[in-house]
N, C-alpha and C. Protein backbone atom coordinates (compact mmCIF):
# COMPACT_ATOMS: atom_id res chain seq x y z
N UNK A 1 -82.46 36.05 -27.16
CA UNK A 1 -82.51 34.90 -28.02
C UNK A 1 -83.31 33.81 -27.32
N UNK A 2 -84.16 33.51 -27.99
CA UNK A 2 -85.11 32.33 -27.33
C UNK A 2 -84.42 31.03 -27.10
N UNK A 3 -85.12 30.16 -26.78
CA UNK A 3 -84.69 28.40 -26.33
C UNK A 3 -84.59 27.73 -27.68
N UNK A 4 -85.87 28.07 -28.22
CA UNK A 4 -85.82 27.72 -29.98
C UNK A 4 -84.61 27.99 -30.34
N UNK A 5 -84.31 28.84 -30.99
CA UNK A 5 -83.32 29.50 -31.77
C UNK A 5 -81.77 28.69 -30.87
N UNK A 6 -81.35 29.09 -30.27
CA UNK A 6 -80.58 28.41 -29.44
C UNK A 6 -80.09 27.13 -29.59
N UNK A 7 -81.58 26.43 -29.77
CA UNK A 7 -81.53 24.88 -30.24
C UNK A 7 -80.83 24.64 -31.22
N UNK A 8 -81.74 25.61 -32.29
CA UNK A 8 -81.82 25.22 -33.82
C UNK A 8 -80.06 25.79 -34.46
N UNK A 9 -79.74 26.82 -33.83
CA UNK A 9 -78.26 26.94 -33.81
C UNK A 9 -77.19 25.53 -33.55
N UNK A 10 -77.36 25.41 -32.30
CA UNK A 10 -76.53 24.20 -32.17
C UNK A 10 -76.82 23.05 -32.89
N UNK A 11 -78.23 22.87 -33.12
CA UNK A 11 -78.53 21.94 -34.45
C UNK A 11 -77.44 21.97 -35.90
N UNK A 12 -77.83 23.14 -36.08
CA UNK A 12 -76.69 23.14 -37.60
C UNK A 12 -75.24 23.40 -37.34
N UNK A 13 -74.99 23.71 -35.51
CA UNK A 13 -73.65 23.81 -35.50
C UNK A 13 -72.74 22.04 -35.35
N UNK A 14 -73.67 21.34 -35.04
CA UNK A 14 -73.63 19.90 -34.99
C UNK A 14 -73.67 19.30 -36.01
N UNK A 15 -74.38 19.58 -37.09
CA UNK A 15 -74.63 18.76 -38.39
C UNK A 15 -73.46 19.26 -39.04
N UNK A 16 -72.80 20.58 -38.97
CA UNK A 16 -72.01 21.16 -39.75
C UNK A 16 -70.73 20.46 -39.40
N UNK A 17 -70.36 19.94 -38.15
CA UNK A 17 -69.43 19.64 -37.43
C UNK A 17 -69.18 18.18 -37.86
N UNK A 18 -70.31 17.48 -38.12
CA UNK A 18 -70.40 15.85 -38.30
C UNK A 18 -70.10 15.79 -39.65
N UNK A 19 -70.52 16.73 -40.72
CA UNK A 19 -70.16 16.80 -42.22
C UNK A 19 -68.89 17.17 -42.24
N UNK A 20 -68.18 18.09 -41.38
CA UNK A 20 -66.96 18.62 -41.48
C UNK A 20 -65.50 17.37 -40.95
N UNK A 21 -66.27 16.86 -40.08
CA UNK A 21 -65.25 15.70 -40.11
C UNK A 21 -65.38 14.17 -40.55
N UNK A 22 -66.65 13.95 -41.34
CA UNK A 22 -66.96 12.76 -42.74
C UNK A 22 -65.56 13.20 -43.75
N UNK A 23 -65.80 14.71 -44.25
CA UNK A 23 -65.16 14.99 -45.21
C UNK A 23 -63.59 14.99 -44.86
N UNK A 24 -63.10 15.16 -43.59
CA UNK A 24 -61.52 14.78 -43.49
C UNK A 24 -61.74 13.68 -43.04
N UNK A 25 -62.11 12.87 -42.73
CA UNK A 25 -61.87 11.25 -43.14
C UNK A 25 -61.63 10.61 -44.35
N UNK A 26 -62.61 11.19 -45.07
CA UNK A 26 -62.74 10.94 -46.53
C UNK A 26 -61.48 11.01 -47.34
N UNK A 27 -61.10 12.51 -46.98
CA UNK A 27 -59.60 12.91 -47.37
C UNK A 27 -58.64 11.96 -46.77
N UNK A 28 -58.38 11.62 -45.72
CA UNK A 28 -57.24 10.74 -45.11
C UNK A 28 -57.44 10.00 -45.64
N UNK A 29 -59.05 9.21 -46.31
CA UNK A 29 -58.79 7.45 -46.72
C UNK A 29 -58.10 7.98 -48.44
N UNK A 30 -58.90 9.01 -49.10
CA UNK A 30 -58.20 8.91 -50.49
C UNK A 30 -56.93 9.11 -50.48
N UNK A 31 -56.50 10.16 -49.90
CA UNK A 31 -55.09 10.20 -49.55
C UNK A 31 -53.72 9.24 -49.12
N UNK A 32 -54.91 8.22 -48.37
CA UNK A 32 -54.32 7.02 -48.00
C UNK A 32 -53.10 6.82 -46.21
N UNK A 33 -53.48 7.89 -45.83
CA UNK A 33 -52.84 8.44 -44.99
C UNK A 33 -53.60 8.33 -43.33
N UNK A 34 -55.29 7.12 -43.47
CA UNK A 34 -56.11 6.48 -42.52
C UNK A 34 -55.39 5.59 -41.89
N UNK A 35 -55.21 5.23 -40.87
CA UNK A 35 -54.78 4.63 -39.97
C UNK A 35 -56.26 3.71 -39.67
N UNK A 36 -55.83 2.12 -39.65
CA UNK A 36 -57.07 1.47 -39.27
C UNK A 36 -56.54 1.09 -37.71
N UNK A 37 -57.21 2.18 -36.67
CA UNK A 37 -56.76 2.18 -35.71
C UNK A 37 -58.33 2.41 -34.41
N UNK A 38 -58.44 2.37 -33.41
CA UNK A 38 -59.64 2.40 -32.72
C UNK A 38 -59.86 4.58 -32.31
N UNK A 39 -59.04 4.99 -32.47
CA UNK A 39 -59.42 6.44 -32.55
C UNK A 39 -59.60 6.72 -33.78
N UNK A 40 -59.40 6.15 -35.02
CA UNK A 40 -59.68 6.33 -36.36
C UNK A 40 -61.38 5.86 -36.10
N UNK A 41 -61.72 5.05 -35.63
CA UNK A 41 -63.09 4.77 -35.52
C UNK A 41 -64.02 5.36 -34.61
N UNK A 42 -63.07 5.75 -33.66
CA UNK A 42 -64.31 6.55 -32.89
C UNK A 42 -64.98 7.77 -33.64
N UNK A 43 -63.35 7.96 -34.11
CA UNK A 43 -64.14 9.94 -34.67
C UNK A 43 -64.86 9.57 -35.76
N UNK A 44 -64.92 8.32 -36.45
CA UNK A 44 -65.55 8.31 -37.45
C UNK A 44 -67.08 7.89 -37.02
N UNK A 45 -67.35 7.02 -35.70
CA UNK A 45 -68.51 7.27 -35.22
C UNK A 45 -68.90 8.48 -34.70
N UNK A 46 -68.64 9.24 -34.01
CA UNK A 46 -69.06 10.40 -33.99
C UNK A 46 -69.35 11.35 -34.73
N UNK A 47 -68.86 11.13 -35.67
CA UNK A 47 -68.88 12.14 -37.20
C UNK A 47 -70.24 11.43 -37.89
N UNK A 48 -70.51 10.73 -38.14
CA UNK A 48 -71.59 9.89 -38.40
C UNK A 48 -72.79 10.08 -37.64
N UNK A 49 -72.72 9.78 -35.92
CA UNK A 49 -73.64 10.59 -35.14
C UNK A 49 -74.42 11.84 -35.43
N UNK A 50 -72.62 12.82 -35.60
CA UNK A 50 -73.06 14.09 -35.71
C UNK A 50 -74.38 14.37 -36.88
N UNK A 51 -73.60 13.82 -37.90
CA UNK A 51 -74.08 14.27 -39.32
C UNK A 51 -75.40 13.73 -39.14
N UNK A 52 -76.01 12.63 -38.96
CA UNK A 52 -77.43 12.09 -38.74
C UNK A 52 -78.20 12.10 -38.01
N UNK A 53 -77.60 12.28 -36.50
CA UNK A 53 -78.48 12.37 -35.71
C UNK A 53 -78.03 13.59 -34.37
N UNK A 54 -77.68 14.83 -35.40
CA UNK A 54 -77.68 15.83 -34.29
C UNK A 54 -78.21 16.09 -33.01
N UNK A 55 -79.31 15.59 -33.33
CA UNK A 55 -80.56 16.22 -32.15
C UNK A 55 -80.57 15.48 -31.05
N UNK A 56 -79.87 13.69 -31.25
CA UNK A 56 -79.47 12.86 -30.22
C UNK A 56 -78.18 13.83 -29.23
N UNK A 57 -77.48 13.83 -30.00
CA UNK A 57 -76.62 14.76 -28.96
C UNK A 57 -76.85 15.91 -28.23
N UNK A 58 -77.63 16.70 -28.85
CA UNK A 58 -78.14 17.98 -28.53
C UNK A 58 -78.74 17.58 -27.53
N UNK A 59 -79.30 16.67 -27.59
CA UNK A 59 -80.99 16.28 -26.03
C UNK A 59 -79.74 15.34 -24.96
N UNK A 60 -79.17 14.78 -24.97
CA UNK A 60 -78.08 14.15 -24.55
C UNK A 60 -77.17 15.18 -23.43
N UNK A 61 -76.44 16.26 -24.17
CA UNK A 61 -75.89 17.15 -23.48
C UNK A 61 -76.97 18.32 -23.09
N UNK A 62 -77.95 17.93 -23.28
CA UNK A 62 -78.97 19.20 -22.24
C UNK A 62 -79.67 18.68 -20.83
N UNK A 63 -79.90 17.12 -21.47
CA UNK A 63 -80.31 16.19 -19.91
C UNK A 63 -79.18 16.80 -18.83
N UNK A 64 -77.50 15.82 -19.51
CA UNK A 64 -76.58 15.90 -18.36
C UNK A 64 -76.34 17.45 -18.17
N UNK A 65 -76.39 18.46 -18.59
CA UNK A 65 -76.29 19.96 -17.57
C UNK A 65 -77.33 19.97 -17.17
N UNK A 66 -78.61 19.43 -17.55
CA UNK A 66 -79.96 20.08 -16.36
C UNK A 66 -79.38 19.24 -15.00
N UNK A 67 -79.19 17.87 -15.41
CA UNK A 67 -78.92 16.89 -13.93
C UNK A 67 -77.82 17.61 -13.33
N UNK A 68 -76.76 17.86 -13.54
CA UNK A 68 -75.67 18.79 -13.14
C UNK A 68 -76.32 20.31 -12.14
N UNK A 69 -77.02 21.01 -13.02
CA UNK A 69 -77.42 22.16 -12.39
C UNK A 69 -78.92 21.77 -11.77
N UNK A 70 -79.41 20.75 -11.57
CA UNK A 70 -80.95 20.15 -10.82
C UNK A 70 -79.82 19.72 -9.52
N UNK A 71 -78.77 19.33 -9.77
CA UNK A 71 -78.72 18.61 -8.79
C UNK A 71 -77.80 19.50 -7.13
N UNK A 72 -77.15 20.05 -7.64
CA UNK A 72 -76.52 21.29 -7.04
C UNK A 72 -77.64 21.98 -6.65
N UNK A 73 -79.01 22.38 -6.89
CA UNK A 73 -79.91 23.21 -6.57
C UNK A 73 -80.40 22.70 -5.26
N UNK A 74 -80.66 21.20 -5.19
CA UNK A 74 -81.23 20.82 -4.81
C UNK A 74 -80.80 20.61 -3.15
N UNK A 75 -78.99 20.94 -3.04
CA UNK A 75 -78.21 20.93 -1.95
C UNK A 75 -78.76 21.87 -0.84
């Protein structure tokens, strides 16, 4: 499996992930069962992240393991 593919996987496994938890938010607020609380907001920023800007995270968590495994090499 190439680097591409790889990517483009975790791409839609990210977007899928950020839509998947918009939509149980959504549910907790109609439901009424949201808590206006500061972990009610984080996940709802992150879910938001996810859903829009996958590829920020994706390049995000590939920097910090290259620096992780660049940096151990380098011992």
């Amino acid at each position: 499996m190439s680097l591409s593919q790889r990517r483009n996987i975790a791409y839609w496994f990210l977007l899928l992930a950020g839509i998947s938890l918009i939509v149980m938010q959504v549910t907790k607020y109609w439901n009424g069962t949201l808590d206006l609380k500061i972990e009610e907001g984080i996940v709802t920023l992150v879910a938001v992240t996810l859903a829009l800007a996958p590829k920020l995270i994706l390049e995000s968590i590939e920097k910090f393991v290259n620096s992780k495994t660049n940096g151990k090499n380098e011992l």
